[in-house]
Protein backbone atom coordinates (compact mmCIF):
# COMPACT_ATOMS: atom_id res chain seq x y z
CA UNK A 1 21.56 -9.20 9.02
CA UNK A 2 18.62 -9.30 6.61
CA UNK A 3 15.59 -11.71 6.90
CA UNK A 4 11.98 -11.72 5.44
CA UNK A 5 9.14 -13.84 5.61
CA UNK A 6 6.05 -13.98 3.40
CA UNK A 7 3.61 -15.50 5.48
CA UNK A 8 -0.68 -15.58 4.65
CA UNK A 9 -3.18 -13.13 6.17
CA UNK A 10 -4.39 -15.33 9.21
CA UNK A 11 -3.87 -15.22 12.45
CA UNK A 12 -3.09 -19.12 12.64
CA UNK A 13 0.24 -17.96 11.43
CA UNK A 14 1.26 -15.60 14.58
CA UNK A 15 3.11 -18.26 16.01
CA UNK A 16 5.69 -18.46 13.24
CA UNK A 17 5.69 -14.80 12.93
CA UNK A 18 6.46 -14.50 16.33
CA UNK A 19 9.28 -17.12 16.04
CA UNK A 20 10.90 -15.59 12.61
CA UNK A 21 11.69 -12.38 14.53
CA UNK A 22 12.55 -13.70 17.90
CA UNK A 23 15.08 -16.28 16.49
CA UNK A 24 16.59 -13.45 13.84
CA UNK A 25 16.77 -10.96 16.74
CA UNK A 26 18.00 -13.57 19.44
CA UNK A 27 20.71 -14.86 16.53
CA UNK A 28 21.59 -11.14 15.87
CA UNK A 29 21.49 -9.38 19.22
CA UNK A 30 21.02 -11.85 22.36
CA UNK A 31 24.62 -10.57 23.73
CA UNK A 32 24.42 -7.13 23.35
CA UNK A 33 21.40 -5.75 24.67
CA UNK A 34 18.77 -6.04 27.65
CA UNK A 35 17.43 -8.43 24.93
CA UNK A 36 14.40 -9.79 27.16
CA UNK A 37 13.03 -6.37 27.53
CA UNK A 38 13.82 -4.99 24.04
CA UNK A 39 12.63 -7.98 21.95
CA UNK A 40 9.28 -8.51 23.72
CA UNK A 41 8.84 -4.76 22.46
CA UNK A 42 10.21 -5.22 19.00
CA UNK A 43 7.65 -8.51 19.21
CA UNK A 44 4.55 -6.53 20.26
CA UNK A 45 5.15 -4.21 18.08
CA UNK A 46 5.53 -6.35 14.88
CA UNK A 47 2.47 -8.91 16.42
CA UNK A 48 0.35 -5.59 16.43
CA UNK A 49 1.11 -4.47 12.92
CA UNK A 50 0.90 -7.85 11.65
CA UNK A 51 -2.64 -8.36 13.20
CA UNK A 52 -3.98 -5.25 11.82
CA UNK A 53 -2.75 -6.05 8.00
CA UNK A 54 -4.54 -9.27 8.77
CA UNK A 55 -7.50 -7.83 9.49
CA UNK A 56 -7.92 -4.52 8.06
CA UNK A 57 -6.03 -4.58 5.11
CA UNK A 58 -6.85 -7.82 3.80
CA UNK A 59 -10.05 -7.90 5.27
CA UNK A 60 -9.27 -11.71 6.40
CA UNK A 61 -8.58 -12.98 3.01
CA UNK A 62 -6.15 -15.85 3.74
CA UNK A 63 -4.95 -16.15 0.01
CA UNK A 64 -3.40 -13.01 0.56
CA UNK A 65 0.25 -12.81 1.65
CA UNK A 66 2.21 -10.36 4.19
CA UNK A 67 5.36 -9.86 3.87
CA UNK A 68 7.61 -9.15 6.42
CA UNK A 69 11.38 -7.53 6.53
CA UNK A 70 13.94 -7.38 9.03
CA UNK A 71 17.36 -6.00 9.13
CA UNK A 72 19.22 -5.32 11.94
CA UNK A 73 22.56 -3.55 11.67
CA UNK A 74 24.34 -2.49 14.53
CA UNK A 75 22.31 -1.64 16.79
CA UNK A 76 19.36 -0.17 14.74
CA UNK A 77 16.09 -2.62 13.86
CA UNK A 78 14.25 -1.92 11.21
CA UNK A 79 11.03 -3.97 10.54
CA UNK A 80 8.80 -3.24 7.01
CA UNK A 81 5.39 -5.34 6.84
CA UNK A 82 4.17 -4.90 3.40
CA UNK A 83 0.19 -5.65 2.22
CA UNK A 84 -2.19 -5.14 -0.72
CA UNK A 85 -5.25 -3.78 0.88
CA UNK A 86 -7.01 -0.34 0.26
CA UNK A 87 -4.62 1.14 2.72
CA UNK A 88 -4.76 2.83 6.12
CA UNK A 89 -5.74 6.88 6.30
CA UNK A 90 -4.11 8.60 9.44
CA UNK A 91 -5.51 12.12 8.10
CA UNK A 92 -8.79 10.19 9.89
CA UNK A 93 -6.45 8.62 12.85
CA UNK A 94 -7.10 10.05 16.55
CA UNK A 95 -5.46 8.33 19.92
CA UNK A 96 -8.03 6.67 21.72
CA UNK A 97 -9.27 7.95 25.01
CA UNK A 98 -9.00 5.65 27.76
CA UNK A 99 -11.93 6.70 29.58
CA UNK A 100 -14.33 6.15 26.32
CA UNK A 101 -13.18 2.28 26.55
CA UNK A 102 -12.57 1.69 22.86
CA UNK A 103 -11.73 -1.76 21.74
CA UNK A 104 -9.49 -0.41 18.42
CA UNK A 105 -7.11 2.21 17.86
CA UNK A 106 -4.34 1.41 20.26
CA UNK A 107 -2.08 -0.18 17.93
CA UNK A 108 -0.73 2.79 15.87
CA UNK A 109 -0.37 4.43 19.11
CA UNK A 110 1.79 1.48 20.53
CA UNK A 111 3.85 1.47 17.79
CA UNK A 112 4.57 5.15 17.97
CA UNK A 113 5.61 4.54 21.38
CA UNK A 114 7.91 1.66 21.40
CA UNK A 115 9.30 2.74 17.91
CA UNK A 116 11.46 5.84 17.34
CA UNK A 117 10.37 6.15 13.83
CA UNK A 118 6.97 4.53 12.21
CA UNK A 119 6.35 5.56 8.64
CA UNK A 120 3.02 4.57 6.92
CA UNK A 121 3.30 4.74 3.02
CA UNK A 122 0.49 3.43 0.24
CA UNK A 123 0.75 2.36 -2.44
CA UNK A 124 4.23 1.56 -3.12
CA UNK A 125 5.71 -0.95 -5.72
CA UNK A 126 1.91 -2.53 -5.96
CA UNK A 127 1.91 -2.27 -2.08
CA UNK A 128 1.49 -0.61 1.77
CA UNK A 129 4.39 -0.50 3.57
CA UNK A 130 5.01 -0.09 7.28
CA UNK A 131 8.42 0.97 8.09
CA UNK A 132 8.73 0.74 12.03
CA UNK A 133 12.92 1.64 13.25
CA UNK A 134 14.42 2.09 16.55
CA UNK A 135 17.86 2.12 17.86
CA UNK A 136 18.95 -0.36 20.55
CA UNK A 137 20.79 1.41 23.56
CA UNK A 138 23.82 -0.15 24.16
């Protein structure tokens, strides 16, 4: 199953971002898998990317549009969330410390988590591209 969804750069829109991948996930995988546990981290995941190409790469410019692919097959999920800002460096990327108290920086380190493969590439096909994949266990 293939779905995508171009959707604007605002945070208003969450809610149907949120919905788009629970209802293709739920259509495509509600029977085979500890589905409550694996789609609220597919979901956190995608809200966290989403959020930060929102408001890093686009800066909060709501005329801009994300867009966002799914396909599942089997039982691999693969999620791409595509935007047109400057781009994201991760030479310049370092986990937060927890004991420091930072505000920003745990998303990238969430997704690496929760994710068995996260791939950052700029500047593709006028574009960023975040390619986030992980295999369901059975």
């Amino acid at each position: 199953m293939k779905s995508e969804l171009r959707v604007p750069s605002d945070l208003c829109f969450m809610k149907i971002v949120e919905n788009w991948l629970l209802g293709c996930l739920e259509l495509t995988l509600a029977n085979s898998i500890d589905y409550l546990y694996q789609s609220a981290c597919i979901r956190l995941v995608l809200i966290e990317a989403y959020s930060n190409a929102v408001r890093h790469a686009h800066k909060n410019q709501k005329d801009i549009p994300i867009l966002l692919r799914l396909e599942v097959k089997d039982r691999n999920v693969t999620l791409e969330i595509w935007d047109h800002g400057e781009g994201f460096d991760l030479s310049n990327y370092s986990p937060p410390n927890p004991e420091e108290k930072k505000e920003c920086g745990y998303g990238w380190l969430i997704m690496t988590r929760l994710m068995d493969k996260v791939e950052y590439r700029l500047k593709l096909n006028g574009g960023n591209c975040l390619t986030l994949e992980t295999t369901l266990p059975q």
